[in-house]
Protein backbone atom coordinates (compact mmCIF):
# COMPACT_ATOMS: atom_id res chain seq x y z
CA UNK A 1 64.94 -21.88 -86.11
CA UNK A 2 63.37 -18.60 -85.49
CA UNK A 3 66.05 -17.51 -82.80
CA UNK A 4 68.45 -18.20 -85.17
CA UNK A 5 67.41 -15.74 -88.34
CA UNK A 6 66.83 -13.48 -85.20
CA UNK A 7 69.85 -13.60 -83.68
CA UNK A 8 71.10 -13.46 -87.55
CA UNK A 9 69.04 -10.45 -88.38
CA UNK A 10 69.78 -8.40 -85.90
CA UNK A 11 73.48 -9.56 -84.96
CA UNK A 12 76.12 -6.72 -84.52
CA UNK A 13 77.83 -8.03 -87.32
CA UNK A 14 79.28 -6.20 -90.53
CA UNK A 15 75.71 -3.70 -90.65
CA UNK A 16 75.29 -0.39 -88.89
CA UNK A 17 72.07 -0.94 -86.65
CA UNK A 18 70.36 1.82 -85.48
CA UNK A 19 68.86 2.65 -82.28
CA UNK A 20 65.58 1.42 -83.76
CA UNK A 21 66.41 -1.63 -84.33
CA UNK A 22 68.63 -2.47 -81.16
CA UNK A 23 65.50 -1.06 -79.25
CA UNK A 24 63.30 -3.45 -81.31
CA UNK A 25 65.44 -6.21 -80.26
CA UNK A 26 65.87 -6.11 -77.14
CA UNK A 27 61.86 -5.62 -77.11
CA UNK A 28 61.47 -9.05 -78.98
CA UNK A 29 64.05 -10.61 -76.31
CA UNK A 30 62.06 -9.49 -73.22
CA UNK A 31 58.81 -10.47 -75.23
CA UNK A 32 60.65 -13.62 -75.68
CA UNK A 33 61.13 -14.08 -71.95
CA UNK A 34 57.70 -13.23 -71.40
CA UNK A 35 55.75 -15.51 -73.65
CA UNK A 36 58.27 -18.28 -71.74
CA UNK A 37 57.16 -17.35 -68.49
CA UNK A 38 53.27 -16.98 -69.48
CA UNK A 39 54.06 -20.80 -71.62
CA UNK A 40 55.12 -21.72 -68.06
CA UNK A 41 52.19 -20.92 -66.18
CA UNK A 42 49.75 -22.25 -68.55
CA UNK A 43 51.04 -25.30 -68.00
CA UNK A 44 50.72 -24.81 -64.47
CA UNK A 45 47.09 -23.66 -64.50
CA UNK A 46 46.51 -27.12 -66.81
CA UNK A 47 47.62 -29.28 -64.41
CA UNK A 48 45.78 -27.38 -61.62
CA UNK A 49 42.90 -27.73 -63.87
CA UNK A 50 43.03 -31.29 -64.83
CA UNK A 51 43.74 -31.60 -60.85
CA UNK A 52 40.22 -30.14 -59.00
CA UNK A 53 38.66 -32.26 -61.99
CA UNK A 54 40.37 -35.25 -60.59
CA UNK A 55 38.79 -34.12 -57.27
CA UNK A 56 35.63 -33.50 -58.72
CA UNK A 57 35.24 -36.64 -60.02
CA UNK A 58 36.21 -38.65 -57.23
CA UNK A 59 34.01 -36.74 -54.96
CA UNK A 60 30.77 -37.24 -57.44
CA UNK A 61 32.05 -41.01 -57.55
CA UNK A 62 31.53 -41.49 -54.00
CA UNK A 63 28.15 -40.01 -54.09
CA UNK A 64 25.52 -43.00 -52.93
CA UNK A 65 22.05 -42.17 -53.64
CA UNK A 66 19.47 -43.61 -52.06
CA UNK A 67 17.40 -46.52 -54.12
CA UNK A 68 13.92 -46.92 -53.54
CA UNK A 69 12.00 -50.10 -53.88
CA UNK A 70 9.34 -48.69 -55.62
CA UNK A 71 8.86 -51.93 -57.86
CA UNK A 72 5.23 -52.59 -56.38
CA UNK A 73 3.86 -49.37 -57.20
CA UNK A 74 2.18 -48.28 -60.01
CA UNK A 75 0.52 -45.69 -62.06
CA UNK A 76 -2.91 -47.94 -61.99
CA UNK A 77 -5.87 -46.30 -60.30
């Protein structure tokens, strides 16, 4: 919906744009491209993310501690 007032705003159309504006423009499309490309690797980085937790977990999981029968000792003197 955006793209489309954009394209709309700044479209070569019956108007006289200025250099301003064409410069603005094809700032916003490069932004554009960029925010795509950062969008991109976020999702990336996510997965990675959710992906060493994975790890993590299953690592801590197949930690075994040792149990100690310690059920005939006590704190009496």
């Amino acid at each position: 919906m955006i793209n489309k007032f954009i394209n709309w705003f700044f479209s070569p159309s019956n108007r006289l744009i200025d250099e301003d504006h064409v410069d603005f423009y094809s700032k916003l499309i490069e932004l554009e491209q960029r925010i795509k490309i950062l969008e991109e690797e976020n999702v990336e980085t996510t997965n990675s993310i959710y992906e060493v937790e994975n790890r993590l977990q299953a690592k801590i999981d197949n930690i075994h501690p040792v149990t100690y029968n310690l059920q005939d000792y006590g704190l009496e003197k």
